[in-house]
Protein backbone atom coordinates (compact mmCIF):
# COMPACT_ATOMS: atom_id res chain seq x y z
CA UNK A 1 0.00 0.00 0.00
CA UNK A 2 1.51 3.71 -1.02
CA UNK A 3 1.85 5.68 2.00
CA UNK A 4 -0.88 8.91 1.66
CA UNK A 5 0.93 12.39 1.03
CA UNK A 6 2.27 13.44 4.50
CA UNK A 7 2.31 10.12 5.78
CA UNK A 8 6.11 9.19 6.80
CA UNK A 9 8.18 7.12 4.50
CA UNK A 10 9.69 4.48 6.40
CA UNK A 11 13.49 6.44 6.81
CA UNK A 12 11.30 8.66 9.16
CA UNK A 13 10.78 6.77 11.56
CA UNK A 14 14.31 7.10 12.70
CA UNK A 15 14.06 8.55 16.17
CA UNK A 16 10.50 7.61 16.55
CA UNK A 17 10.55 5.26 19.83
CA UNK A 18 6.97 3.66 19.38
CA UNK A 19 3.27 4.21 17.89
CA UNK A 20 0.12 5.09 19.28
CA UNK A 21 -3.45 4.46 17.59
CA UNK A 22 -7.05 5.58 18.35
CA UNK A 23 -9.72 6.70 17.83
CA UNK A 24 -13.35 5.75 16.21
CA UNK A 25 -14.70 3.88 13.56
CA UNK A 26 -12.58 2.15 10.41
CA UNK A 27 -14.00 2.46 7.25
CA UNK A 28 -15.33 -1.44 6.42
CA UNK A 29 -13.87 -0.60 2.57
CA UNK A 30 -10.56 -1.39 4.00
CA UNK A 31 -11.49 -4.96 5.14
CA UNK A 32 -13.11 -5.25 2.25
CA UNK A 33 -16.65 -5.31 3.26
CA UNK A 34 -19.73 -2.76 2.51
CA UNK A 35 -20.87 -0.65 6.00
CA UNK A 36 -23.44 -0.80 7.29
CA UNK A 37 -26.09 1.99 8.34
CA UNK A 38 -24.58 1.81 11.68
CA UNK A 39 -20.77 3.17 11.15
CA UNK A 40 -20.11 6.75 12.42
CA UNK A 41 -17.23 8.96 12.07
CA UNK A 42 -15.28 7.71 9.48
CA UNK A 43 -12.22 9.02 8.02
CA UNK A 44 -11.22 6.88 5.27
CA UNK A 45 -8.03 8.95 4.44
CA UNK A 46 -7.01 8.77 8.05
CA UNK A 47 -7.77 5.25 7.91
CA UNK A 48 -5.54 4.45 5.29
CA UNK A 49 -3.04 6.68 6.30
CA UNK A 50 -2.42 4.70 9.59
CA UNK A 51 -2.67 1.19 8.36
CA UNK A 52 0.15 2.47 6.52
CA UNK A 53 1.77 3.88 9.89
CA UNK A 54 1.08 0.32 11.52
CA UNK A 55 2.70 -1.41 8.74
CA UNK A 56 5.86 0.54 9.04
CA UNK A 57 5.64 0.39 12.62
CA UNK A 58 5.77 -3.27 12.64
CA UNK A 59 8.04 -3.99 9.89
CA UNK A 60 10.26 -1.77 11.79
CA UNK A 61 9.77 -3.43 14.76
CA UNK A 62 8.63 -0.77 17.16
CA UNK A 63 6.95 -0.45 20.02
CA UNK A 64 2.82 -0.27 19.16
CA UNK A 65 -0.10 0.79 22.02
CA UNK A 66 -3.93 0.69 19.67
CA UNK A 67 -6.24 1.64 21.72
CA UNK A 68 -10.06 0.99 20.74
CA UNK A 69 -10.15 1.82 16.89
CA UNK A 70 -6.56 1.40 17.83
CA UNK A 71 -6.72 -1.83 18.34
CA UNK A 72 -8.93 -2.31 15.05
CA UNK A 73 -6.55 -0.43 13.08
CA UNK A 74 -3.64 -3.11 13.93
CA UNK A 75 -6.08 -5.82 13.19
CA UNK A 76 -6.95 -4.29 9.97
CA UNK A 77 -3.39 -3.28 9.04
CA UNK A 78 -2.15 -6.80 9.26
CA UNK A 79 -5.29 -8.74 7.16
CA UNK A 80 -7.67 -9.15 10.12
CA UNK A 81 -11.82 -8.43 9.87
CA UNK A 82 -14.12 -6.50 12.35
CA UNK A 83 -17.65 -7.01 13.71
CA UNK A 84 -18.93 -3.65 12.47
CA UNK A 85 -21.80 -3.28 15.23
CA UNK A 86 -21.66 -5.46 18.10
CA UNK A 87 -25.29 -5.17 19.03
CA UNK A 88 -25.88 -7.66 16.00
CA UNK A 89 -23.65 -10.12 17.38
CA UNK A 90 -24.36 -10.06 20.88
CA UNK A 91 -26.56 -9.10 23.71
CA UNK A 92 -23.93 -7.48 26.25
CA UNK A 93 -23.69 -3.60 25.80
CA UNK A 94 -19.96 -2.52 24.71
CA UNK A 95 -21.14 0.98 24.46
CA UNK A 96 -21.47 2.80 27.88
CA UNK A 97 -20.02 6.14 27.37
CA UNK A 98 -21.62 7.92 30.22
CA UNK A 99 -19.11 5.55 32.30
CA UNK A 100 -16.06 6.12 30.62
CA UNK A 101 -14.17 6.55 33.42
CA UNK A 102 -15.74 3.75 35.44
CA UNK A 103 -15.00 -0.04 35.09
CA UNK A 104 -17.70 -1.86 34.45
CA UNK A 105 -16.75 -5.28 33.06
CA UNK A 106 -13.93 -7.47 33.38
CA UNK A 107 -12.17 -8.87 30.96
CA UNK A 108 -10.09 -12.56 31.45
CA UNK A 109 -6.35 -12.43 30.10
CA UNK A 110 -4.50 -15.37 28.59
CA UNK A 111 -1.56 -16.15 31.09
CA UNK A 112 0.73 -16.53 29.19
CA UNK A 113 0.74 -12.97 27.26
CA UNK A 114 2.28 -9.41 27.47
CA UNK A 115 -0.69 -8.17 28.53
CA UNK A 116 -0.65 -10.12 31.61
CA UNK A 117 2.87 -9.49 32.42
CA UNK A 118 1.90 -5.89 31.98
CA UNK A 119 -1.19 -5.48 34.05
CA UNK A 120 -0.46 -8.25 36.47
CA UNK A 121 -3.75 -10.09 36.90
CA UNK A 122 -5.60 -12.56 34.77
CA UNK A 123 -8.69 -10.43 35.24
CA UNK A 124 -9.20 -6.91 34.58
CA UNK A 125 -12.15 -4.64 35.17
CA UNK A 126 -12.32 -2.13 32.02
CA UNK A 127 -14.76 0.48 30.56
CA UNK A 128 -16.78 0.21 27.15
CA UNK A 129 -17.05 2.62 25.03
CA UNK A 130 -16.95 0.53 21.82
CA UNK A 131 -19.67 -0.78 19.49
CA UNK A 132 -16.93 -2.33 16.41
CA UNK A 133 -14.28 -5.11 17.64
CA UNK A 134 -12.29 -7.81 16.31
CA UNK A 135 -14.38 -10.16 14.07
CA UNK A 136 -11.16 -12.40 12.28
CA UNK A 137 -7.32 -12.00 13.93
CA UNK A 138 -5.10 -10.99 11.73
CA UNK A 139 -1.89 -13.77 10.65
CA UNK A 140 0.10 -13.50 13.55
CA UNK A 141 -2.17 -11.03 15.82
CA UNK A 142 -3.52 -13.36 19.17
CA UNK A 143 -6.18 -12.64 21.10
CA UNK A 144 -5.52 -12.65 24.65
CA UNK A 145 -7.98 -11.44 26.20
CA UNK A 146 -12.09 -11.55 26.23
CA UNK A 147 -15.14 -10.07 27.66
CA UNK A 148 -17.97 -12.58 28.85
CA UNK A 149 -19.40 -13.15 25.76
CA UNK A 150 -16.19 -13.78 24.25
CA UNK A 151 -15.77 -10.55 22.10
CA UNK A 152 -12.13 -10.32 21.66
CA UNK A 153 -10.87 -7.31 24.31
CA UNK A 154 -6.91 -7.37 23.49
CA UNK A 155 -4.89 -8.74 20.28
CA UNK A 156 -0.68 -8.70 20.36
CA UNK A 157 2.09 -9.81 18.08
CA UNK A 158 4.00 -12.54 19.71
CA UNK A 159 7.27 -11.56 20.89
CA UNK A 160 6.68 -8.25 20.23
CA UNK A 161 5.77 -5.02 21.86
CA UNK A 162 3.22 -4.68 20.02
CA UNK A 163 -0.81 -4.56 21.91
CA UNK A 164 -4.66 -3.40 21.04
CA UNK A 165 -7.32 -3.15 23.66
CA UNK A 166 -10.53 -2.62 23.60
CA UNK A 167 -10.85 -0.69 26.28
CA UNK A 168 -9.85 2.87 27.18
CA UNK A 169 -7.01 2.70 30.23
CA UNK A 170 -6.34 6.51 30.18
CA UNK A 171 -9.98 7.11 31.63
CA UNK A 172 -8.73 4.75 34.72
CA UNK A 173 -5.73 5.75 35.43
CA UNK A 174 -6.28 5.82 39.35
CA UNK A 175 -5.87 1.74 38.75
CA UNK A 176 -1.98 1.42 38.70
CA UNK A 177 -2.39 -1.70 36.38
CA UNK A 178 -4.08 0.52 33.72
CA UNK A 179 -1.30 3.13 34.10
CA UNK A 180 1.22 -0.25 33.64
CA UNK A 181 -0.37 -0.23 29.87
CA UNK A 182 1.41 2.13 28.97
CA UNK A 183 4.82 0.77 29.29
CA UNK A 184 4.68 -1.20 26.47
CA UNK A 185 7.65 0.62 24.61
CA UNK A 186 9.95 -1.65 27.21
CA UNK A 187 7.36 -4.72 27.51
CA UNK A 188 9.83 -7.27 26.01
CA UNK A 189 11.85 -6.64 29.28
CA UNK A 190 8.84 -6.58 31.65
CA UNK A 191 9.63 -8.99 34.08
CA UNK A 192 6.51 -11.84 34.53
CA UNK A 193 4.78 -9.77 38.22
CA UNK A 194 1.72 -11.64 38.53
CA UNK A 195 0.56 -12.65 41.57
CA UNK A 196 -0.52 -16.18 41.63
CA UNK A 197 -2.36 -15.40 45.16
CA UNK A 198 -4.11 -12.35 43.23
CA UNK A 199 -5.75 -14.74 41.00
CA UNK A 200 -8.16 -17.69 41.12
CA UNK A 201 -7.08 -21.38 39.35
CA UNK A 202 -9.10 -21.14 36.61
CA UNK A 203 -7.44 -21.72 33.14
CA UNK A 204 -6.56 -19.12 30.86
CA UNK A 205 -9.46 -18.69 28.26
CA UNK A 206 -9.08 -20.64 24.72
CA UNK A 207 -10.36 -19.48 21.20
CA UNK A 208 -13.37 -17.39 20.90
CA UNK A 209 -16.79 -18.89 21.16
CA UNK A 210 -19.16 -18.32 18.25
């Protein structure tokens, strides 16, 4: 894919320690699917423009933090699909924005992951204030983490420092372990800190369910 006018060429990314997405809706076009009537705030040149920045940002092997569309972005960027309103797929409301700043749900993390060596805990309680999410990983993108009806809630590149969520961490950052997010530019070297007394025995969740 050509990079957009103003987008950087890969040579500028020199100095650039890592690369943050977010955001709102991707435009289904880039999928390769038709929208439907409810998709809202769409920017297809922005769209394009950083699939383009995630593909560089990978290849390059940086540090990547997607946040929300974020985390759809990387999905997309790599050859992944999204569920374009999650109300058709599922009963459980993803879109609370009134409570932004108030967990609400938790989500169960795959133990053996970044994001658990990260945030510390095999369960998380997280906002939602999301209606889109991953439909189809992308080659190479796991999902390692899920809500209770098993809509994917965190993707990452193995052995890389590179993680989507679903959820928005800088609207709880009174919880330490959503502040720990954020240190994903050095998660490679994040030692493994959870707490096996912090956690029940249950195993850590498989594939996605329907």
């Amino acid at each position: 894919m050509a990079a957009l006018p103003g987008t950087p060429a890969a040579d500028e990314f020199d100095g650039v320690d890592g690369l943050l997405l977010t955001g709102d809706d991707v435009d289904p076009s880039c999928y390769g699917e038709h929208p439907s009537h409810d998709i809202g705030g769409v920017d297809t040149e922005r769209d394009v423009a950083e699939i383009e920045l995630a593909h560089q940002a990978v290849e390059r092997a940086l540090p990547v933090l997607g946040i929300c569309r974020g985390c759809q972005v990387l999905n997309v960027a790599l050859g992944g699909t999204l569920v374009q309103h999650l109300p058709d797929v599922t009963t459980q409301a993803h879109l609370l924005a009134e409570q932004r700043g108030v967990p609400v749900h938790e989500v169960e993390i795959a133990d053996d992951s970044l994001l658990r060596k990260l945030a510390g805990v095999r369960r998380l309680e997280v906002n939602r204030i999301h209606h889109q999410a991953v439909e189809r990983p992308a080659p190479g993108l796991r999902p390692v983490a899920w809500a209770g009806d098993r809509t994917i809630e965190a993707l990452e590149l193995s052995g890389r420092p590179v993680l989507g969520i679903q959820w928005r961490p800088e609207n709880l950052l009174d919880d330490p372990r959503q502040r720990a997010l954020w240190l994903v530019a050095g998660a490679v070297r994040v030692p493994d800190t959870a707490d096996p007394a912090s956690t029940d025995a249950a195993q850590s969740p498989g594939a996605p369910r329907g």
